[in-house]
N, C-alpha and C. Protein backbone atom coordinates (compact mmCIF):
# COMPACT_ATOMS: atom_id res chain seq x y z
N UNK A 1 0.85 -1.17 0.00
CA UNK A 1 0.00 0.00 0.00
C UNK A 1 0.90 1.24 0.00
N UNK A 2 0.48 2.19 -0.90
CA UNK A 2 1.18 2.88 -0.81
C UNK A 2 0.89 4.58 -0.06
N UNK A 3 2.11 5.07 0.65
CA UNK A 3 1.20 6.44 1.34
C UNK A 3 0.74 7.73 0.83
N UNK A 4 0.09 7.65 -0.37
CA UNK A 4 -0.13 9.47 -0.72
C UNK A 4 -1.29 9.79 0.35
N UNK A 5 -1.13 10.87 0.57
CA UNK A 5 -2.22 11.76 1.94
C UNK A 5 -2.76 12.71 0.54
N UNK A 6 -2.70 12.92 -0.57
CA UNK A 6 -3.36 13.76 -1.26
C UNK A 6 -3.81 13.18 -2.67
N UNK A 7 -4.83 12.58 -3.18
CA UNK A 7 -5.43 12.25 -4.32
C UNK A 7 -5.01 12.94 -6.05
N UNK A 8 -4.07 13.91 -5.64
CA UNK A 8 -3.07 14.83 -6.80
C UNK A 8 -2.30 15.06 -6.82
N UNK A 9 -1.69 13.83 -5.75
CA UNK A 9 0.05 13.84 -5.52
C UNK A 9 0.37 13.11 -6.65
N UNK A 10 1.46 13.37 -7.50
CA UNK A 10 2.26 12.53 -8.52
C UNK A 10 1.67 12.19 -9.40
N UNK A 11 0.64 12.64 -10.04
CA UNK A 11 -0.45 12.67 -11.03
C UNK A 11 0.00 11.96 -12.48
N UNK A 12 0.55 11.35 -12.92
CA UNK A 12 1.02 11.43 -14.18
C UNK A 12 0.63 11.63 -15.24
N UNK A 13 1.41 12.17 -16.02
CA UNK A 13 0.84 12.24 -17.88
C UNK A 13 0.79 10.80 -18.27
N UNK A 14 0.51 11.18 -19.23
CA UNK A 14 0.71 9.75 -20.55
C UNK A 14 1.60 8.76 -20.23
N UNK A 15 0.17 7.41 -19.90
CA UNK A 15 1.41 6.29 -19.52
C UNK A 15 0.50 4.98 -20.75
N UNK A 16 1.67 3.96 -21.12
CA UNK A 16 1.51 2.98 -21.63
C UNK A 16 0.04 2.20 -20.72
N UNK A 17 -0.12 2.33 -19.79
CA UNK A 17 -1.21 1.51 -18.91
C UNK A 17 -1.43 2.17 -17.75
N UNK A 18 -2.79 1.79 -17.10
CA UNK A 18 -3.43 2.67 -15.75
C UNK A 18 -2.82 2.92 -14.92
N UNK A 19 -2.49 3.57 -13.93
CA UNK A 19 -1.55 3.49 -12.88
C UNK A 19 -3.02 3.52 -11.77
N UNK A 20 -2.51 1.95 -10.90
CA UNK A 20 -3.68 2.06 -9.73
C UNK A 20 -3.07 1.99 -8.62
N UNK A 21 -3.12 2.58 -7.40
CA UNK A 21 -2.32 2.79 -6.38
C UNK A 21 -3.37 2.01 -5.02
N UNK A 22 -3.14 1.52 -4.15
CA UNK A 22 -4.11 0.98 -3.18
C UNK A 22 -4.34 2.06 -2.23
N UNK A 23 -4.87 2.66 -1.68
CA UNK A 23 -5.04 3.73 -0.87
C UNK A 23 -5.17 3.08 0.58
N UNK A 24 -5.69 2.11 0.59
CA UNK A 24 -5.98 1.83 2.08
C UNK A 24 -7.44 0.14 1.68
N UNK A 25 -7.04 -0.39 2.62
CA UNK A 25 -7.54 -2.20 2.39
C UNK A 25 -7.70 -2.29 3.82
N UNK A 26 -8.85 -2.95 3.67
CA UNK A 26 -9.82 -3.75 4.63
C UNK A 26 -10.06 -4.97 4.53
N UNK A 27 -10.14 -5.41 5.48
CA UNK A 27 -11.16 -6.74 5.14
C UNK A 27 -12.38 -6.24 4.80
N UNK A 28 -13.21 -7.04 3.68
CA UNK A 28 -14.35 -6.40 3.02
C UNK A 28 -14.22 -5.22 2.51
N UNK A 29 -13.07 -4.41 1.94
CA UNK A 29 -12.84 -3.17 1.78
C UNK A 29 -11.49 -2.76 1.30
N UNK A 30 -11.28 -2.50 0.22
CA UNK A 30 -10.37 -1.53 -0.61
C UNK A 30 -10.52 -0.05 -1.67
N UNK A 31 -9.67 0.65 -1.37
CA UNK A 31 -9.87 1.97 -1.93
C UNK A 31 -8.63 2.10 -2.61
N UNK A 32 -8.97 2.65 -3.52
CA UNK A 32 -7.45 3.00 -4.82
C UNK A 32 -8.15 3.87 -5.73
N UNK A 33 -6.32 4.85 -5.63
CA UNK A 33 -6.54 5.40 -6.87
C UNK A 33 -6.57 5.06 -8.14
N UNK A 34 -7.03 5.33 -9.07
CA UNK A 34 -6.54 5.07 -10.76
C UNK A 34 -6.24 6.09 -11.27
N UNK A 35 -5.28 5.96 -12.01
CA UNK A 35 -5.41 7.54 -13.23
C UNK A 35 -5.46 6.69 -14.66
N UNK A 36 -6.22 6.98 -15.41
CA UNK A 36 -6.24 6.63 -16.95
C UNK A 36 -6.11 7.48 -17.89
N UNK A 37 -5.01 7.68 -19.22
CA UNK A 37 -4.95 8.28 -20.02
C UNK A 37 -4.87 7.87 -21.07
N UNK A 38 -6.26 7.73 -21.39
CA UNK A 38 -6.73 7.22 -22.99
C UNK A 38 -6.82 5.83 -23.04
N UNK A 39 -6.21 4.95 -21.70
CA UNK A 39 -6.45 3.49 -21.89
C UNK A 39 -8.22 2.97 -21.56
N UNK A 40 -8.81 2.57 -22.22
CA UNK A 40 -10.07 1.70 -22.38
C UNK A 40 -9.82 -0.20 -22.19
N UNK A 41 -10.90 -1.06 -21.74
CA UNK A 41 -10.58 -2.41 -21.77
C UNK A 41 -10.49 -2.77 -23.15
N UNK A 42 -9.61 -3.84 -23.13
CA UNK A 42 -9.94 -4.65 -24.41
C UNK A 42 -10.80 -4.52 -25.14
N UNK A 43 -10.66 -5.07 -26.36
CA UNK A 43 -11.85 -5.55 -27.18
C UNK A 43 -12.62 -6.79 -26.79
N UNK A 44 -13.77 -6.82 -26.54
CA UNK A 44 -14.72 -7.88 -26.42
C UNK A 44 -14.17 -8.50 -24.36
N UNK A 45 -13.03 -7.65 -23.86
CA UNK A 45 -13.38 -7.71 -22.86
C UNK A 45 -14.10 -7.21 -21.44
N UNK A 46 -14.65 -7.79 -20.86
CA UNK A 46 -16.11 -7.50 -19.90
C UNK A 46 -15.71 -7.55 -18.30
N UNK A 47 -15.23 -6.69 -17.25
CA UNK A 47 -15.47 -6.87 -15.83
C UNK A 47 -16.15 -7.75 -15.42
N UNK A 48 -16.24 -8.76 -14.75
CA UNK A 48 -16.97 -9.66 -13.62
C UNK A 48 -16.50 -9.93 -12.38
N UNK A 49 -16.44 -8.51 -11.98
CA UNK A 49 -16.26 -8.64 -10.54
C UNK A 49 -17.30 -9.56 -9.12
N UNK A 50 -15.89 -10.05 -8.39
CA UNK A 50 -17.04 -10.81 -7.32
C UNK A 50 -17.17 -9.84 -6.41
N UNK A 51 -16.96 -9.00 -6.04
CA UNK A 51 -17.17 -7.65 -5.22
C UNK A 51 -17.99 -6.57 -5.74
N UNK A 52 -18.30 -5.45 -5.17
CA UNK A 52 -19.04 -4.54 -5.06
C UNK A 52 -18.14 -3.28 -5.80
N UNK A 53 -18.19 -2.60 -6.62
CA UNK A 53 -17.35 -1.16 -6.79
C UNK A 53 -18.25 -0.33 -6.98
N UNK A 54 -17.91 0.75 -5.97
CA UNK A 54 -18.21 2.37 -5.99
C UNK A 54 -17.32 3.12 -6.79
N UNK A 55 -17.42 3.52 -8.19
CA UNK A 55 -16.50 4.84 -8.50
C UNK A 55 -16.73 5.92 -8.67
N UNK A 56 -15.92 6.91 -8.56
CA UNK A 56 -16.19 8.45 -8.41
C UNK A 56 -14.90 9.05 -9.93
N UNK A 57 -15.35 9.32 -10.61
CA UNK A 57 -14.77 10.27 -11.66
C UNK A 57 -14.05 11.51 -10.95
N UNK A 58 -13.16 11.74 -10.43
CA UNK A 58 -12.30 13.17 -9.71
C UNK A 58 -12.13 14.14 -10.92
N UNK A 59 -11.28 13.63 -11.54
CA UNK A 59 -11.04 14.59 -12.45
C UNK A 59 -10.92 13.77 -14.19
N UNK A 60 -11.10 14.39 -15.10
CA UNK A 60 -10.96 13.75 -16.53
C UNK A 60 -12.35 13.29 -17.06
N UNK A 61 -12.65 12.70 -17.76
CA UNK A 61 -14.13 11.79 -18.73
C UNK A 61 -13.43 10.82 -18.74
N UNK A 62 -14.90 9.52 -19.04
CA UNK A 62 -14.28 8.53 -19.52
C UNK A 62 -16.34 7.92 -19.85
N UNK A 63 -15.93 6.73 -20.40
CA UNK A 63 -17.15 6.22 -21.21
C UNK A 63 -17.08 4.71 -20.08
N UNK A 64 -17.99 4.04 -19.30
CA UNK A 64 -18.36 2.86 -19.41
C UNK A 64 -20.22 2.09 -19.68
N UNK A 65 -19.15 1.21 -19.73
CA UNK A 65 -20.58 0.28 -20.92
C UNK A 65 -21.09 -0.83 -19.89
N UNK A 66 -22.14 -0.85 -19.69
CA UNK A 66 -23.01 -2.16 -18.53
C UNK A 66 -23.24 -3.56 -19.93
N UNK A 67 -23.45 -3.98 -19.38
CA UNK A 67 -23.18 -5.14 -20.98
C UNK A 67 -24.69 -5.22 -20.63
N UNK A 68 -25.95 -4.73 -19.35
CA UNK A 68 -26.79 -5.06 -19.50
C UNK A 68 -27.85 -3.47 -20.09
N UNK A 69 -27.23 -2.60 -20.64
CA UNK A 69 -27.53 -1.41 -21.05
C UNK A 69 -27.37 -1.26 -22.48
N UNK A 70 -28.36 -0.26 -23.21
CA UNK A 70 -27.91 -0.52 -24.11
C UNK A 70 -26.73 0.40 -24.86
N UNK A 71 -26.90 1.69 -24.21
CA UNK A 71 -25.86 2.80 -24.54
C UNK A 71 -24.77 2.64 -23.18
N UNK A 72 -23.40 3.61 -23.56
CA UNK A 72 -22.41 3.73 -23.20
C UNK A 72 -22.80 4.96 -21.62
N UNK A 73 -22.38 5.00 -20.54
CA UNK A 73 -22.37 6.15 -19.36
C UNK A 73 -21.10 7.35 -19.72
N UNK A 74 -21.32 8.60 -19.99
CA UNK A 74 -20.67 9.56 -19.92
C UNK A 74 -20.38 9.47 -18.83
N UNK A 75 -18.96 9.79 -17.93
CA UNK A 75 -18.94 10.24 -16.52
C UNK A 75 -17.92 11.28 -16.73
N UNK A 76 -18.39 12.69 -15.99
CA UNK A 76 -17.18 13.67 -16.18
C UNK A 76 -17.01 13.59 -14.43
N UNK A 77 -15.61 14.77 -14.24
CA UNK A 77 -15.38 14.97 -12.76
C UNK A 77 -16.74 15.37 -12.20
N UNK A 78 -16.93 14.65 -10.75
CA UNK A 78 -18.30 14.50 -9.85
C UNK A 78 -19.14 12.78 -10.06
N UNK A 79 -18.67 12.49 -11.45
CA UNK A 79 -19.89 12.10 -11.45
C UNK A 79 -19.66 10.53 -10.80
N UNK A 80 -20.49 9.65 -10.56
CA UNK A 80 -20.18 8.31 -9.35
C UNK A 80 -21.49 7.06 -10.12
N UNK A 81 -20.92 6.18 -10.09
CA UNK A 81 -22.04 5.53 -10.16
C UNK A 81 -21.54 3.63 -8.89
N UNK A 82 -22.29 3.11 -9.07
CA UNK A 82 -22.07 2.00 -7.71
C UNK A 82 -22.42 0.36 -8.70
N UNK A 83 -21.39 0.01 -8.76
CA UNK A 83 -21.19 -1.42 -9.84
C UNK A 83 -21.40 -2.52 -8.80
N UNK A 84 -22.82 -3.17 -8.81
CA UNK A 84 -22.69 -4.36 -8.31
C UNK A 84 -21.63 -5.59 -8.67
N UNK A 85 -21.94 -6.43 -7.46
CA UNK A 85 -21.25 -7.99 -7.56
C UNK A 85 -21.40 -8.61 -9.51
N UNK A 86 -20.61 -8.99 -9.99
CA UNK A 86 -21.17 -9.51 -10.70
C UNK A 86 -21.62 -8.83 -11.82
N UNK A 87 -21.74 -7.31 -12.01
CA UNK A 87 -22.89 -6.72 -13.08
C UNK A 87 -21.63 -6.17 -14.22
N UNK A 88 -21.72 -7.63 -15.21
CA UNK A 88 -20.66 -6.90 -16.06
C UNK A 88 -20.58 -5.19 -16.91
N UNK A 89 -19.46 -5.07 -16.86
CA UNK A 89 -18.63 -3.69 -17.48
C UNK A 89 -17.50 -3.53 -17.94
N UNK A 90 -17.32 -2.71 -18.50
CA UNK A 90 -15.84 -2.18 -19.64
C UNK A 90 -16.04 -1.27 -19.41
N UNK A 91 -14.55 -0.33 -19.46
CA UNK A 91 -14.23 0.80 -19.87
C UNK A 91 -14.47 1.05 -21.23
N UNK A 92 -15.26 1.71 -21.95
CA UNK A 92 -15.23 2.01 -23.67
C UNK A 92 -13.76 3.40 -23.91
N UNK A 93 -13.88 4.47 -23.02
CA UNK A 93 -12.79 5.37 -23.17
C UNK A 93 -12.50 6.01 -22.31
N UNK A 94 -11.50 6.49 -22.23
CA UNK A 94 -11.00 7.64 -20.97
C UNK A 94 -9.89 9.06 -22.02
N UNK A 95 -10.48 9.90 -21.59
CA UNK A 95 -9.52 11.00 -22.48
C UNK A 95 -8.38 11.48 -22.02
N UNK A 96 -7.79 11.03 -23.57
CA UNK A 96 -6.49 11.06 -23.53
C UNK A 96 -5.71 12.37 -23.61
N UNK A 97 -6.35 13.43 -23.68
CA UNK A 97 -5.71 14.52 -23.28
C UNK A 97 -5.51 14.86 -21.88
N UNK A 98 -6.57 14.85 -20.93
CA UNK A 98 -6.37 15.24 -19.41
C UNK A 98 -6.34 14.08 -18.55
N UNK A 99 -5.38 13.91 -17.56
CA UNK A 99 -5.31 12.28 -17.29
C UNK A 99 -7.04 12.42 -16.53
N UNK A 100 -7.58 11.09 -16.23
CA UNK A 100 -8.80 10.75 -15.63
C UNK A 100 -8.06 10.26 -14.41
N UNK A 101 -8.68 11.00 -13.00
CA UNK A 101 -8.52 10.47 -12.10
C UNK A 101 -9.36 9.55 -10.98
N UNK A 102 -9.48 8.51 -11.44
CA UNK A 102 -10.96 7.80 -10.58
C UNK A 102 -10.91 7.50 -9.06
N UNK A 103 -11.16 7.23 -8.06
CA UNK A 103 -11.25 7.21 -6.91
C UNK A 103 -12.53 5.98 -6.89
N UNK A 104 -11.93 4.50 -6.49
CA UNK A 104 -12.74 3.48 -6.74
C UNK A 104 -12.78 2.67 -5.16
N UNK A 105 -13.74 2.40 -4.59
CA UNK A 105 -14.32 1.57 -3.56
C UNK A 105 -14.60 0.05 -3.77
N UNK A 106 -14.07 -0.73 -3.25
CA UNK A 106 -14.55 -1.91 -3.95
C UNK A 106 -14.90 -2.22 -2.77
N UNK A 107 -15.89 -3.15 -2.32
CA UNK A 107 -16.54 -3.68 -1.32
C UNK A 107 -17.22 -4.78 -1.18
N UNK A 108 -17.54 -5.38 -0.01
CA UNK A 108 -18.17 -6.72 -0.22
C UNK A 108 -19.15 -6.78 0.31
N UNK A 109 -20.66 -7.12 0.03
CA UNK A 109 -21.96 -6.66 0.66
C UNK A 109 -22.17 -7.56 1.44
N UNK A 110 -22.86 -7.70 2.16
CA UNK A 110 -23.46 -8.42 3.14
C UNK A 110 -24.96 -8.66 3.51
C-alpha cells in the first residue's frame, strides 16, 4: 500500500497503462486510486467482478458500458455511479488529453 495523503500527488501524464495505487484495504474493503490516459478495456473484454465497486470520476471523462444497457455512461469529474457484484462492465474510453482520475471503492456486501 502505498502512502499518498493527497489524491493529486504525482499525477502522471501519458502512460503505456493505468496506474492504480491501493489507498488503504480492509477486510471487506479496498480503496485506490486510478489515473487513466486514454487506456479503455480490451476488445470484447467484460469486468466480472465478485465484489461490489463504488466509482467516483475526480477529475478527466471517460465512457463505461453495462453489458446489461444498451448505450455507453458519460462520466465527467463529480460524477459516481455503484457497480454491483457480478454486473458486467468495460471501460469504452478515458480522455487522452487530461489524465482521468478515478477514486474506486470496492466492497463486499453483506
Amino acid at each position: 500500500m502505498t502512502m499518498l495523503h493527497n489524491l493529486f500527488t504525482d499525477v502522471p501524464g501519458r502512460m503505456a497503462s493505468e496506474e492504480v495505487i491501493e489507498l488503504l484495504s480492509r477486510p471487506d474493503l479496498r480503496i485506490e486510486r486510478i489515473v487513466s490516459t486514454g487506456q479503455s478495456s480490451p476488445a470484447g473484454f467484460w469486468y466480472d467482478e465478485p465484489e461490489g465497486e463504488w466509482v467516483l470520476v475526480v477529475r478527466g471523462a471517460a465512457t463505461l458500458r453495462f453489458e446489461d444497457e444498451a448505450a455507453p455512461r458519460l462520466l465527467e469529474a463529480g460524477d459516481f455511479v455503484d457497480i454491483a457484484a457480478h454486473r458486467r462492465h468495460r471501460v469504452e474510453w478515458t480522455d487522452p488529453e487530461v489524465p482521468t482520475l478515478w477514486l474506486a471503492v470496492h466492497y463486499t456486501a453483506r
